[in-house]
PDB file of N, CA and C in Angstrom:
ATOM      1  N   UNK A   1       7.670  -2.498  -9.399  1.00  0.00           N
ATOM      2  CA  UNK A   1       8.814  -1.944  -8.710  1.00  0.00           C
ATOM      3  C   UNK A   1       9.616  -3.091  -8.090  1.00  0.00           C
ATOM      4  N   UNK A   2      11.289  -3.461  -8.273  1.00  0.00           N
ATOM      5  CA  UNK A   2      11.563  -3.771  -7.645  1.00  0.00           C
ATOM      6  C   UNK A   2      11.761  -3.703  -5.978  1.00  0.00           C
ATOM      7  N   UNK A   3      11.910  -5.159  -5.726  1.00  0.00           N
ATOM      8  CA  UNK A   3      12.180  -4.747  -4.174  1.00  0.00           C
ATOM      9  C   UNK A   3      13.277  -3.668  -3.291  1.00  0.00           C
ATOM     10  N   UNK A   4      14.201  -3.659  -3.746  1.00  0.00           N
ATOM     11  CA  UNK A   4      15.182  -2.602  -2.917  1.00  0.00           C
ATOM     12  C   UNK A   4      14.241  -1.083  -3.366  1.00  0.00           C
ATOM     13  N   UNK A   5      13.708  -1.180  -4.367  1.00  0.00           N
ATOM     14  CA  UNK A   5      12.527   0.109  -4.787  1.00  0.00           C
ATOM     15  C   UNK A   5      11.430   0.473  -3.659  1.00  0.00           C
ATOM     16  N   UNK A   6      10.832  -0.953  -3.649  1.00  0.00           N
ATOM     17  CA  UNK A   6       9.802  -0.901  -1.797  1.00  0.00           C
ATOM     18  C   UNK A   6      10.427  -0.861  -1.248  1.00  0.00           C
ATOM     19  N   UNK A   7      11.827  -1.195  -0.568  1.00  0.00           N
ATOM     20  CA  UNK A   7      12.263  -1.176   0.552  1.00  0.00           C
ATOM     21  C   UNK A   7      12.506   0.483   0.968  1.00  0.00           C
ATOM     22  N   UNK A   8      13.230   1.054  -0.159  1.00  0.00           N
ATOM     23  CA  UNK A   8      13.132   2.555  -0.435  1.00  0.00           C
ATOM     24  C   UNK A   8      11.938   3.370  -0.050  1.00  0.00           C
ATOM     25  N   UNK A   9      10.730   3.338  -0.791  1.00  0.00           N
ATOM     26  CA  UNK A   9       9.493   4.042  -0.864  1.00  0.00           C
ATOM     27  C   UNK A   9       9.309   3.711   0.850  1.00  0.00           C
ATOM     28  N   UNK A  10       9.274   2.522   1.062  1.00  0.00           N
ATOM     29  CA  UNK A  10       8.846   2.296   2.650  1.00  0.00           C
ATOM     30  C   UNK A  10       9.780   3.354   3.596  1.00  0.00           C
ATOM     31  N   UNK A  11      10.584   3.109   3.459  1.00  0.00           N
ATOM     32  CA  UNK A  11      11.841   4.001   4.168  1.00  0.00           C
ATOM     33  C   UNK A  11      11.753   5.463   4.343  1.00  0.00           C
ATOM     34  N   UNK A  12      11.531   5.931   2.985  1.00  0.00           N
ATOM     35  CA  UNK A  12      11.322   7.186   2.899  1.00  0.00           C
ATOM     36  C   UNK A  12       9.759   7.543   3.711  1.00  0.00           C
ATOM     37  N   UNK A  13       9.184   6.869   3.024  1.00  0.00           N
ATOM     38  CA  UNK A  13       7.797   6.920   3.964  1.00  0.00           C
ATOM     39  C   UNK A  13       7.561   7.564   5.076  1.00  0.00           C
ATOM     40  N   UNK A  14       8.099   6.334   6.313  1.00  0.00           N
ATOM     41  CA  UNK A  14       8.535   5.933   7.519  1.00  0.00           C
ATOM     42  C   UNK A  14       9.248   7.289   7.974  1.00  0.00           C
ATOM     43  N   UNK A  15      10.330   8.260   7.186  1.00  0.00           N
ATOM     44  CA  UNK A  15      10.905   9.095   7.717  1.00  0.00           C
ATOM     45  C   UNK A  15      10.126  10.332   7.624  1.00  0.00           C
ATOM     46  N   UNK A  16       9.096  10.496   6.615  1.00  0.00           N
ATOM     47  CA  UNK A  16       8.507  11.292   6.607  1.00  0.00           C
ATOM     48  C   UNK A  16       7.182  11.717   7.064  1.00  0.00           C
ATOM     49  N   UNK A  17       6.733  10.192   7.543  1.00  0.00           N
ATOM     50  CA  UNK A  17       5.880  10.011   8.505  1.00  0.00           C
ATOM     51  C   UNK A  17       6.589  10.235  10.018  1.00  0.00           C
ATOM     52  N   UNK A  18       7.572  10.431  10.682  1.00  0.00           N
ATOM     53  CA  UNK A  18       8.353  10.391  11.899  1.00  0.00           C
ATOM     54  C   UNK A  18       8.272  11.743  11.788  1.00  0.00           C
ATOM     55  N   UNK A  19       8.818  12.477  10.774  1.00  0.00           N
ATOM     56  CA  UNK A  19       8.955  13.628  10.796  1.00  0.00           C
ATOM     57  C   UNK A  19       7.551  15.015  11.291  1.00  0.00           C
ATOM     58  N   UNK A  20       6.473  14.391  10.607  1.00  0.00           N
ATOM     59  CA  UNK A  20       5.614  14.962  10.497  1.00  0.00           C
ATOM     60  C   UNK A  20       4.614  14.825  11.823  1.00  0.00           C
ATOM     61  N   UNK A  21       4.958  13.378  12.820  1.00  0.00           N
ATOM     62  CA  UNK A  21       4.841  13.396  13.797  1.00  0.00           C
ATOM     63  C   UNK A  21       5.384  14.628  14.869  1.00  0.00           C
ATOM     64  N   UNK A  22       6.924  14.274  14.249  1.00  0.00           N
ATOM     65  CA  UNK A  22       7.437  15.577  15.725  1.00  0.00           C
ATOM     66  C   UNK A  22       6.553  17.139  15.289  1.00  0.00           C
ATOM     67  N   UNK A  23       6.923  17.324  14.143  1.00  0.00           N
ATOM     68  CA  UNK A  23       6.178  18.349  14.100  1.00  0.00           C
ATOM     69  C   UNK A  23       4.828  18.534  14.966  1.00  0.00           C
ATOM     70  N   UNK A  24       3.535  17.710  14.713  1.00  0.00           N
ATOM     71  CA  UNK A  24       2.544  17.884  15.172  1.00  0.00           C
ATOM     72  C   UNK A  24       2.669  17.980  16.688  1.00  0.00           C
ATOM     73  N   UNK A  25       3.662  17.061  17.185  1.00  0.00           N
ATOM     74  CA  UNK A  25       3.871  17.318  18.836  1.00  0.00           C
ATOM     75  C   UNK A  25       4.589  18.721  18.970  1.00  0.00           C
ATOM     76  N   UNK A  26       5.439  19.133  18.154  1.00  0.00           N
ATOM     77  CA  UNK A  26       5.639  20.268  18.663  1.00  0.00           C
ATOM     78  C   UNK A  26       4.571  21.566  18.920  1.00  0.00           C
ATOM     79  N   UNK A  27       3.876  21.633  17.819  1.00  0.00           N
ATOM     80  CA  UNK A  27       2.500  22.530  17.510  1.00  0.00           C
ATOM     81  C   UNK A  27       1.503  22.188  18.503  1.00  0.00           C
ATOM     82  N   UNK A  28       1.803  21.175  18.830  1.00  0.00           N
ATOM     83  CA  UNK A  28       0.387  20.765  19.807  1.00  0.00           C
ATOM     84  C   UNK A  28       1.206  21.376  21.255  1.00  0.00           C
ATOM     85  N   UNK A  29       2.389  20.801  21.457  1.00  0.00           N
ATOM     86  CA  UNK A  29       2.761  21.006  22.925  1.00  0.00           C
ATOM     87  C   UNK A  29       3.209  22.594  22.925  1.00  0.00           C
ATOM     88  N   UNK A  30       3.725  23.644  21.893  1.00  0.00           N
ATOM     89  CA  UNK A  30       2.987  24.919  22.173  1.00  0.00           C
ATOM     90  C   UNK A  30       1.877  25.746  21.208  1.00  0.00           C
ATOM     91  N   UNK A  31       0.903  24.834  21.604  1.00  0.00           N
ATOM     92  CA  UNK A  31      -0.290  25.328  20.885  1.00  0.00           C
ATOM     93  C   UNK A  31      -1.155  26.937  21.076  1.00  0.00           C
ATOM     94  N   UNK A  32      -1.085  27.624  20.088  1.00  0.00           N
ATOM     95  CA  UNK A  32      -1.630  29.051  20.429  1.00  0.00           C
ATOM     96  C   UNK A  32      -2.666  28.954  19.530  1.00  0.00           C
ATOM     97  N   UNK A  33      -3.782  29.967  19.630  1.00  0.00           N
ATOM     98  CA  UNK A  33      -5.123  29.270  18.789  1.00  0.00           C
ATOM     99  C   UNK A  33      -4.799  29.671  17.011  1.00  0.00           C
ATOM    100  N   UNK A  34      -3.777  30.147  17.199  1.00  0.00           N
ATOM    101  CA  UNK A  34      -3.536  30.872  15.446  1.00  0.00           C
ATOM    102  C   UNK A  34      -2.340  30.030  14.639  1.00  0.00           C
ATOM    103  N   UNK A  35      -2.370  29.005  15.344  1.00  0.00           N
ATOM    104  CA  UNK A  35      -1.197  27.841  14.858  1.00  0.00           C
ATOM    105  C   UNK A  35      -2.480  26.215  14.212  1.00  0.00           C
ATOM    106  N   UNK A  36      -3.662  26.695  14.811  1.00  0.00           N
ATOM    107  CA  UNK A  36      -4.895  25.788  14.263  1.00  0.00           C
ATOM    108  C   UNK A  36      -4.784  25.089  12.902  1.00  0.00           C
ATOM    109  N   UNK A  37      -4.672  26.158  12.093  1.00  0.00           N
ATOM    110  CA  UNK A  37      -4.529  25.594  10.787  1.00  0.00           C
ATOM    111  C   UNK A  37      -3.106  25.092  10.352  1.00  0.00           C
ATOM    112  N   UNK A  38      -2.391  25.393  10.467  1.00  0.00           N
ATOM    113  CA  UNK A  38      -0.914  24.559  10.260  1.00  0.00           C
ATOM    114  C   UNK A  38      -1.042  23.035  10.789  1.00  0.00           C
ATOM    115  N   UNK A  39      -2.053  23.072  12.261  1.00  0.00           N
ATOM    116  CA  UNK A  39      -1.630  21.671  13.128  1.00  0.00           C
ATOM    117  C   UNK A  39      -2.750  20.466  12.309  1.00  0.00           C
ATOM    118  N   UNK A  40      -3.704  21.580  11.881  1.00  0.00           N
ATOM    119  CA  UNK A  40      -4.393  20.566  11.025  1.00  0.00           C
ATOM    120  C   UNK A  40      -4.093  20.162   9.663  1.00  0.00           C
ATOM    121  N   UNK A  41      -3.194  20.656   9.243  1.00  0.00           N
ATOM    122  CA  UNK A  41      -2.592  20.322   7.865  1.00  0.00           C
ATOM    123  C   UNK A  41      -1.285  19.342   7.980  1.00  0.00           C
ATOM    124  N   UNK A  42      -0.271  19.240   9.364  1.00  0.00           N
ATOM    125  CA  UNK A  42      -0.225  18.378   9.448  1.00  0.00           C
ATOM    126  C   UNK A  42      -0.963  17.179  10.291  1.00  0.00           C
ATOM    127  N   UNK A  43      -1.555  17.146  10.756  1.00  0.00           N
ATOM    128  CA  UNK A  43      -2.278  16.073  10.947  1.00  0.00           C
ATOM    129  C   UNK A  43      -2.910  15.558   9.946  1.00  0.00           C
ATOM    130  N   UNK A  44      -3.661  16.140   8.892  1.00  0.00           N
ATOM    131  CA  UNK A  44      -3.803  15.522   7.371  1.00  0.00           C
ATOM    132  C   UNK A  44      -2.240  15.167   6.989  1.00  0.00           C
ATOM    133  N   UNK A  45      -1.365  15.564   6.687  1.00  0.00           N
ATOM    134  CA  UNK A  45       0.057  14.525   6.177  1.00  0.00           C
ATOM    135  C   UNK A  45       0.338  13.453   7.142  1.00  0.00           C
ATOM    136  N   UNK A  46      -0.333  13.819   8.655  1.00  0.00           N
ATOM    137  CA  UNK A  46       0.263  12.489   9.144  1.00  0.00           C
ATOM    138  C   UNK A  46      -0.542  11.552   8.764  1.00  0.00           C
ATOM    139  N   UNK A  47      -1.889  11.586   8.666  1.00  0.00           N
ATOM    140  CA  UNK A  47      -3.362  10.806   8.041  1.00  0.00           C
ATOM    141  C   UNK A  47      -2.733  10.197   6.856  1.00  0.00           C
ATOM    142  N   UNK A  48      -2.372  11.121   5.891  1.00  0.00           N
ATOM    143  CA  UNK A  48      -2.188  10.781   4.430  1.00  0.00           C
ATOM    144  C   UNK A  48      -0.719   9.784   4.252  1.00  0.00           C
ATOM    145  N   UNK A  49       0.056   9.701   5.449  1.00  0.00           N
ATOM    146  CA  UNK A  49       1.315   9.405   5.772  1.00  0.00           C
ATOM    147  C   UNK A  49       0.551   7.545   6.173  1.00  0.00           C
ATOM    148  N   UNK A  50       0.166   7.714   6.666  1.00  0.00           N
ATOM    149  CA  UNK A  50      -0.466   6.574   7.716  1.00  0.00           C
ATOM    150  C   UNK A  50      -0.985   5.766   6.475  1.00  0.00           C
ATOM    151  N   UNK A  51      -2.044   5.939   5.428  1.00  0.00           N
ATOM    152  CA  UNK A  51      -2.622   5.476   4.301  1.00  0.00           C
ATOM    153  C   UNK A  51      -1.754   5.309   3.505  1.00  0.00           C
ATOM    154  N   UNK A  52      -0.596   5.986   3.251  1.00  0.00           N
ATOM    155  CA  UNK A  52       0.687   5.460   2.275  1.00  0.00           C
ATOM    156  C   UNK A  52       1.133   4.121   2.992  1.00  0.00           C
ATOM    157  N   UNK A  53       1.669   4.144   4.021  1.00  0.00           N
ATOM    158  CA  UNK A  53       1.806   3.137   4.829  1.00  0.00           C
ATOM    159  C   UNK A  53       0.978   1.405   4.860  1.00  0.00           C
ATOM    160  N   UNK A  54      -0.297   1.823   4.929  1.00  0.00           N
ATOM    161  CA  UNK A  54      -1.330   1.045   4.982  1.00  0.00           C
ATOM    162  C   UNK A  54      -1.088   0.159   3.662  1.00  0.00           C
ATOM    163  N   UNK A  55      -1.213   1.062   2.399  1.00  0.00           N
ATOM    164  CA  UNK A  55      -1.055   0.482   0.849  1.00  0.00           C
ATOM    165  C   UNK A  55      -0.009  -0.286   0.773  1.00  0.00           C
ATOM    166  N   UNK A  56       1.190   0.271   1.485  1.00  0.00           N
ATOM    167  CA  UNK A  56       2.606  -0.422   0.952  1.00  0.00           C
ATOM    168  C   UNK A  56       3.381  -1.464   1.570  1.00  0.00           C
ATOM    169  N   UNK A  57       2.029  -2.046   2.982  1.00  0.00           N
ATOM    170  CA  UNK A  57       1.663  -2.942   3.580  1.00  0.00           C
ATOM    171  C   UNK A  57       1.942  -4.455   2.528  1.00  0.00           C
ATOM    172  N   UNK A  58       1.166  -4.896   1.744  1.00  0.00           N
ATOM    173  CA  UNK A  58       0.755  -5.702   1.139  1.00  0.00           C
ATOM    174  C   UNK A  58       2.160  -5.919  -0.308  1.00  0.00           C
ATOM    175  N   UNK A  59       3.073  -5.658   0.022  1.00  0.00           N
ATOM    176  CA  UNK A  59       4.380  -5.417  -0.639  1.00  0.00           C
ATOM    177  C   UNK A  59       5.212  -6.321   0.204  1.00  0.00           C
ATOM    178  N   UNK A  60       4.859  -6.677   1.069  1.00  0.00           N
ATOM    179  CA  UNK A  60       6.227  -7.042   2.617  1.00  0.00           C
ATOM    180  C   UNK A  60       5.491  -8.109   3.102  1.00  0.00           C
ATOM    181  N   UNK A  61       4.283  -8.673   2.674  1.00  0.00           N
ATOM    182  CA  UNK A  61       3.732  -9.490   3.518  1.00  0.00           C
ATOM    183  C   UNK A  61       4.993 -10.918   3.534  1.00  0.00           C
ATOM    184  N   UNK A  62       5.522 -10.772   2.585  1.00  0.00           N
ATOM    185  CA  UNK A  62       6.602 -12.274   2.430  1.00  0.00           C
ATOM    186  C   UNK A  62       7.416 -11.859   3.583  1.00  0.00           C
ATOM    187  N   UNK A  63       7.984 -10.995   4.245  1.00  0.00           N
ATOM    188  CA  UNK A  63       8.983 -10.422   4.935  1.00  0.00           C
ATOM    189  C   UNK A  63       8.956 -11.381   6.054  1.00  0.00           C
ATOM    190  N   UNK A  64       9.847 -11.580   6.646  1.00  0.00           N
ATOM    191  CA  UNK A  64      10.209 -12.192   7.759  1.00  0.00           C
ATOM    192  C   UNK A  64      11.184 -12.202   8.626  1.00  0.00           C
ATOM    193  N   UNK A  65      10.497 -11.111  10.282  1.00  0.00           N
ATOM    194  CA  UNK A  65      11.459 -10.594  10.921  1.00  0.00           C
ATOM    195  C   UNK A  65      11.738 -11.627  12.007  1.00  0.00           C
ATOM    196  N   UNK A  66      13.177 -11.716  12.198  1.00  0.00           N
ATOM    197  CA  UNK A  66      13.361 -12.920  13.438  1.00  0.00           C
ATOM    198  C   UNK A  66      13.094 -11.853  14.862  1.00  0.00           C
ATOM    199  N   UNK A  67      12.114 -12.771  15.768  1.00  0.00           N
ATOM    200  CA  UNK A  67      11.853 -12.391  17.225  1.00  0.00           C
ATOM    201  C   UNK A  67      12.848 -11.342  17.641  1.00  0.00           C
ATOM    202  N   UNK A  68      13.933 -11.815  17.827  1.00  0.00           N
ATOM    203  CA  UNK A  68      15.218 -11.555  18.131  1.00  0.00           C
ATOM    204  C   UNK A  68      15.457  -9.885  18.158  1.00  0.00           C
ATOM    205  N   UNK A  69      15.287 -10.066  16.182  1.00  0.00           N
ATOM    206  CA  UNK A  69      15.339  -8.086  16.265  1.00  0.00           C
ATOM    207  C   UNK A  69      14.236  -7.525  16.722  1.00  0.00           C
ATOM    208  N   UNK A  70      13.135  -7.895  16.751  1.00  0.00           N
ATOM    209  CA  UNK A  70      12.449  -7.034  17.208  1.00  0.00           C
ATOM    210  C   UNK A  70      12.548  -7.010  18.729  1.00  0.00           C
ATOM    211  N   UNK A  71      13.050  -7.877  19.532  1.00  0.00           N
ATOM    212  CA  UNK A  71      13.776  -7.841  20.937  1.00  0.00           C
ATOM    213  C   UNK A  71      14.602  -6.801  21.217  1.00  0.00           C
ATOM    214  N   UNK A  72      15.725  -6.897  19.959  1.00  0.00           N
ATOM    215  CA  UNK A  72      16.911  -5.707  20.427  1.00  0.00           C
ATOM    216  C   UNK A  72      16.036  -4.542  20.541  1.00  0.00           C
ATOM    217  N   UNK A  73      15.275  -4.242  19.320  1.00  0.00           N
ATOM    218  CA  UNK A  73      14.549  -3.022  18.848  1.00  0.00           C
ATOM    219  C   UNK A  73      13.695  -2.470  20.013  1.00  0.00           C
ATOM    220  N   UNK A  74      13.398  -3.741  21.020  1.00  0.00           N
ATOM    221  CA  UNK A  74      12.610  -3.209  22.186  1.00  0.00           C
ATOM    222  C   UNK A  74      13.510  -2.640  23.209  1.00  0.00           C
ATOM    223  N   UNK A  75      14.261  -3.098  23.177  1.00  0.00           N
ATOM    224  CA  UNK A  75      15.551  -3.241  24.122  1.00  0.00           C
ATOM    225  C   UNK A  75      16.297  -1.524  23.861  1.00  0.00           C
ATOM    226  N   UNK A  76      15.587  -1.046  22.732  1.00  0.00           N
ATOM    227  CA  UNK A  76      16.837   0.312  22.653  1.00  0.00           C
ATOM    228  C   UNK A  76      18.135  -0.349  21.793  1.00  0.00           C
ATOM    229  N   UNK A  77      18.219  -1.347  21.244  1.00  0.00           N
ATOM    230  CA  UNK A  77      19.336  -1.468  21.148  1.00  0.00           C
ATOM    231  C   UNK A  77      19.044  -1.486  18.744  1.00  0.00           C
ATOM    232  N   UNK A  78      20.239  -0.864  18.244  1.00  0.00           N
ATOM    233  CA  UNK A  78      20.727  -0.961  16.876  1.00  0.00           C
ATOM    234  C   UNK A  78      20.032  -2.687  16.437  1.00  0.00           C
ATOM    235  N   UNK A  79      19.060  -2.192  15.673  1.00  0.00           N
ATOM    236  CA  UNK A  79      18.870  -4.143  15.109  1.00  0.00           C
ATOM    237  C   UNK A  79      19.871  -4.671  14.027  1.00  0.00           C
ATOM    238  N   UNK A  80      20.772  -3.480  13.518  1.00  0.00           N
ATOM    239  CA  UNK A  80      21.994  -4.013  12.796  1.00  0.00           C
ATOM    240  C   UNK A  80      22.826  -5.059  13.733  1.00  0.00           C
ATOM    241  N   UNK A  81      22.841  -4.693  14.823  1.00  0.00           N
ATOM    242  CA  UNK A  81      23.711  -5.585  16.028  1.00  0.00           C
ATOM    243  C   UNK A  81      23.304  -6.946  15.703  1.00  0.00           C
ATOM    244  N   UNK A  82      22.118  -6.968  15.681  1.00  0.00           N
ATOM    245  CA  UNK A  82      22.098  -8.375  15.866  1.00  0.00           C
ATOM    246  C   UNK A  82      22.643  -9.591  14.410  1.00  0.00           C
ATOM    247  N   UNK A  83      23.008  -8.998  13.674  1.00  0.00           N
ATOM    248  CA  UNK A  83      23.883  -9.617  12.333  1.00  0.00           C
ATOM    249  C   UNK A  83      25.064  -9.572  13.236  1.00  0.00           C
ATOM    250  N   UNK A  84      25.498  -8.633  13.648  1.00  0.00           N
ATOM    251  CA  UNK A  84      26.716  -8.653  13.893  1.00  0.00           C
ATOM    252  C   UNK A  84      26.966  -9.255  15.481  1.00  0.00           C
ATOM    253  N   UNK A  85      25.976  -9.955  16.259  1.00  0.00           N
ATOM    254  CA  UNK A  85      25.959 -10.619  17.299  1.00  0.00           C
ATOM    255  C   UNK A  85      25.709 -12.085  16.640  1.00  0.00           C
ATOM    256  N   UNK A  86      24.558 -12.282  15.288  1.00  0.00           N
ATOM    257  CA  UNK A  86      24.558 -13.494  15.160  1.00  0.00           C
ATOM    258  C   UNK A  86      26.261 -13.639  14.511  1.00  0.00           C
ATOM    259  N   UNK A  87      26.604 -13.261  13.621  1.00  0.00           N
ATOM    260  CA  UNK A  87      28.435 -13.520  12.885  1.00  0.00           C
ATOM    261  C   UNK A  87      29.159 -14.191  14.673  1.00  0.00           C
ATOM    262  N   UNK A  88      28.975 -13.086  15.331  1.00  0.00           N
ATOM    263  CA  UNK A  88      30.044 -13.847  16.414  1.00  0.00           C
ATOM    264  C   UNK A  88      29.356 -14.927  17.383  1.00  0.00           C
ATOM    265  N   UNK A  89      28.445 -15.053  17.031  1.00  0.00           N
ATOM    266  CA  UNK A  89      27.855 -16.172  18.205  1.00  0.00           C
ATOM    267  C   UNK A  89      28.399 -17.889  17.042  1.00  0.00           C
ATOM    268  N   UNK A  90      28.592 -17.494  15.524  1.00  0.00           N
ATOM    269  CA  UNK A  90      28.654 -18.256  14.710  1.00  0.00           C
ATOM    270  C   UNK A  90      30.245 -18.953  14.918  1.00  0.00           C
ATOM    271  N   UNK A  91      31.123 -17.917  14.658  1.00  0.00           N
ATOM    272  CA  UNK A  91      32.432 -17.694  14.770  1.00  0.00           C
ATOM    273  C   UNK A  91      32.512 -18.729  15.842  1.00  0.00           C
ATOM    274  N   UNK A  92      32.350 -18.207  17.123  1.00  0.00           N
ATOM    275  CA  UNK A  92      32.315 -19.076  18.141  1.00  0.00           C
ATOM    276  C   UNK A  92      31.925 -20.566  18.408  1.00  0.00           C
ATOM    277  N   UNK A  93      30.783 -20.569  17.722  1.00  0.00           N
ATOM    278  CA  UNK A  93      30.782 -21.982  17.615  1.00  0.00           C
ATOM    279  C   UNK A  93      31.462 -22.770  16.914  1.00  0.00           C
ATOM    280  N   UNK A  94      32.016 -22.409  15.779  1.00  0.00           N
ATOM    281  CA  UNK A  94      32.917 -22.924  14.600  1.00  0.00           C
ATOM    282  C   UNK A  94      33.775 -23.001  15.309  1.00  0.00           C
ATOM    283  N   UNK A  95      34.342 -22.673  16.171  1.00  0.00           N
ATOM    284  CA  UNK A  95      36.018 -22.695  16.977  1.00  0.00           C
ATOM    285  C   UNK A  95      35.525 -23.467  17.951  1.00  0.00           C
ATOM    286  N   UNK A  96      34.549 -23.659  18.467  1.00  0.00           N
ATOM    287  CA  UNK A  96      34.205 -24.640  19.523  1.00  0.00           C
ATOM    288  C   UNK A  96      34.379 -26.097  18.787  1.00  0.00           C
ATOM    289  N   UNK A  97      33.871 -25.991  17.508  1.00  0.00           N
ATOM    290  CA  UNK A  97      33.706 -27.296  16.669  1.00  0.00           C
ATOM    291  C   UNK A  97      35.082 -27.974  16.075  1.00  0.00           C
ATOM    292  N   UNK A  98      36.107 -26.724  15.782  1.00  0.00           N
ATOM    293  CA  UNK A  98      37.264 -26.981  15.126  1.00  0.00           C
ATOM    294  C   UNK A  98      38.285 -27.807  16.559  1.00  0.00           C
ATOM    295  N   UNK A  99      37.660 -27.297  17.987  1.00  0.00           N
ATOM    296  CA  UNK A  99      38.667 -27.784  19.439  1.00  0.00           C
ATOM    297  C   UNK A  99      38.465 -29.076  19.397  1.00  0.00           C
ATOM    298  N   UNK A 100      37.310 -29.967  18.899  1.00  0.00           N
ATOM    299  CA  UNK A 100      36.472 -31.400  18.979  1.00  0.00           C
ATOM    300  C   UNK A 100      36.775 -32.089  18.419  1.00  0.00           C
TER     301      UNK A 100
END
């Protein structure tokens, strides 16, 4: 598989693993005893979600995230920003360089 192919499968993954999370919090946070089997079926997709994950691990090991985004990402903040914070921190210096 090409890469934009993993980047895909991961993605989709990831959303369907998120998804299957809220669910289980919802079932759990109003849990009635006849909702049992639904909460355990997803909790097996979130299991089976988690092991997709695990496998498609070893696909990305080359990957390399700068500190930075995972800063914004802590921060609450879009990690697209930070392309578009590094462009103007760049910009800026180039005009600092072109005044010299």
């Amino acid at each position: 598989m090409d890469t934009s192919g993993q980047f895909k499968e991961l993605i989709d993954t990831l959303e369907d693993l998120t998804e299957t999370v809220k669910h289980v919090g919802i079932i759990a946070c109003d849990f009635e005893e006849q909702s049992q089997d639904v909460l355990n079926t997803k909790i097996n997709d979130m299991v089976k979600g988690l092991k997709k994950l695990n496998d498609l691990k070893d696909n990305f090991e080359q990957v390399q995230v700068p500190y930075e985004v995972l800063s914004y990402i802590d921060q609450g903040r879009n990690p697209q920003l930070y392309t578009k914070d590094c462009l103007e921190k760049a910009k800026q210096k180039n005009e600092e360089v072109k005044e010299k």
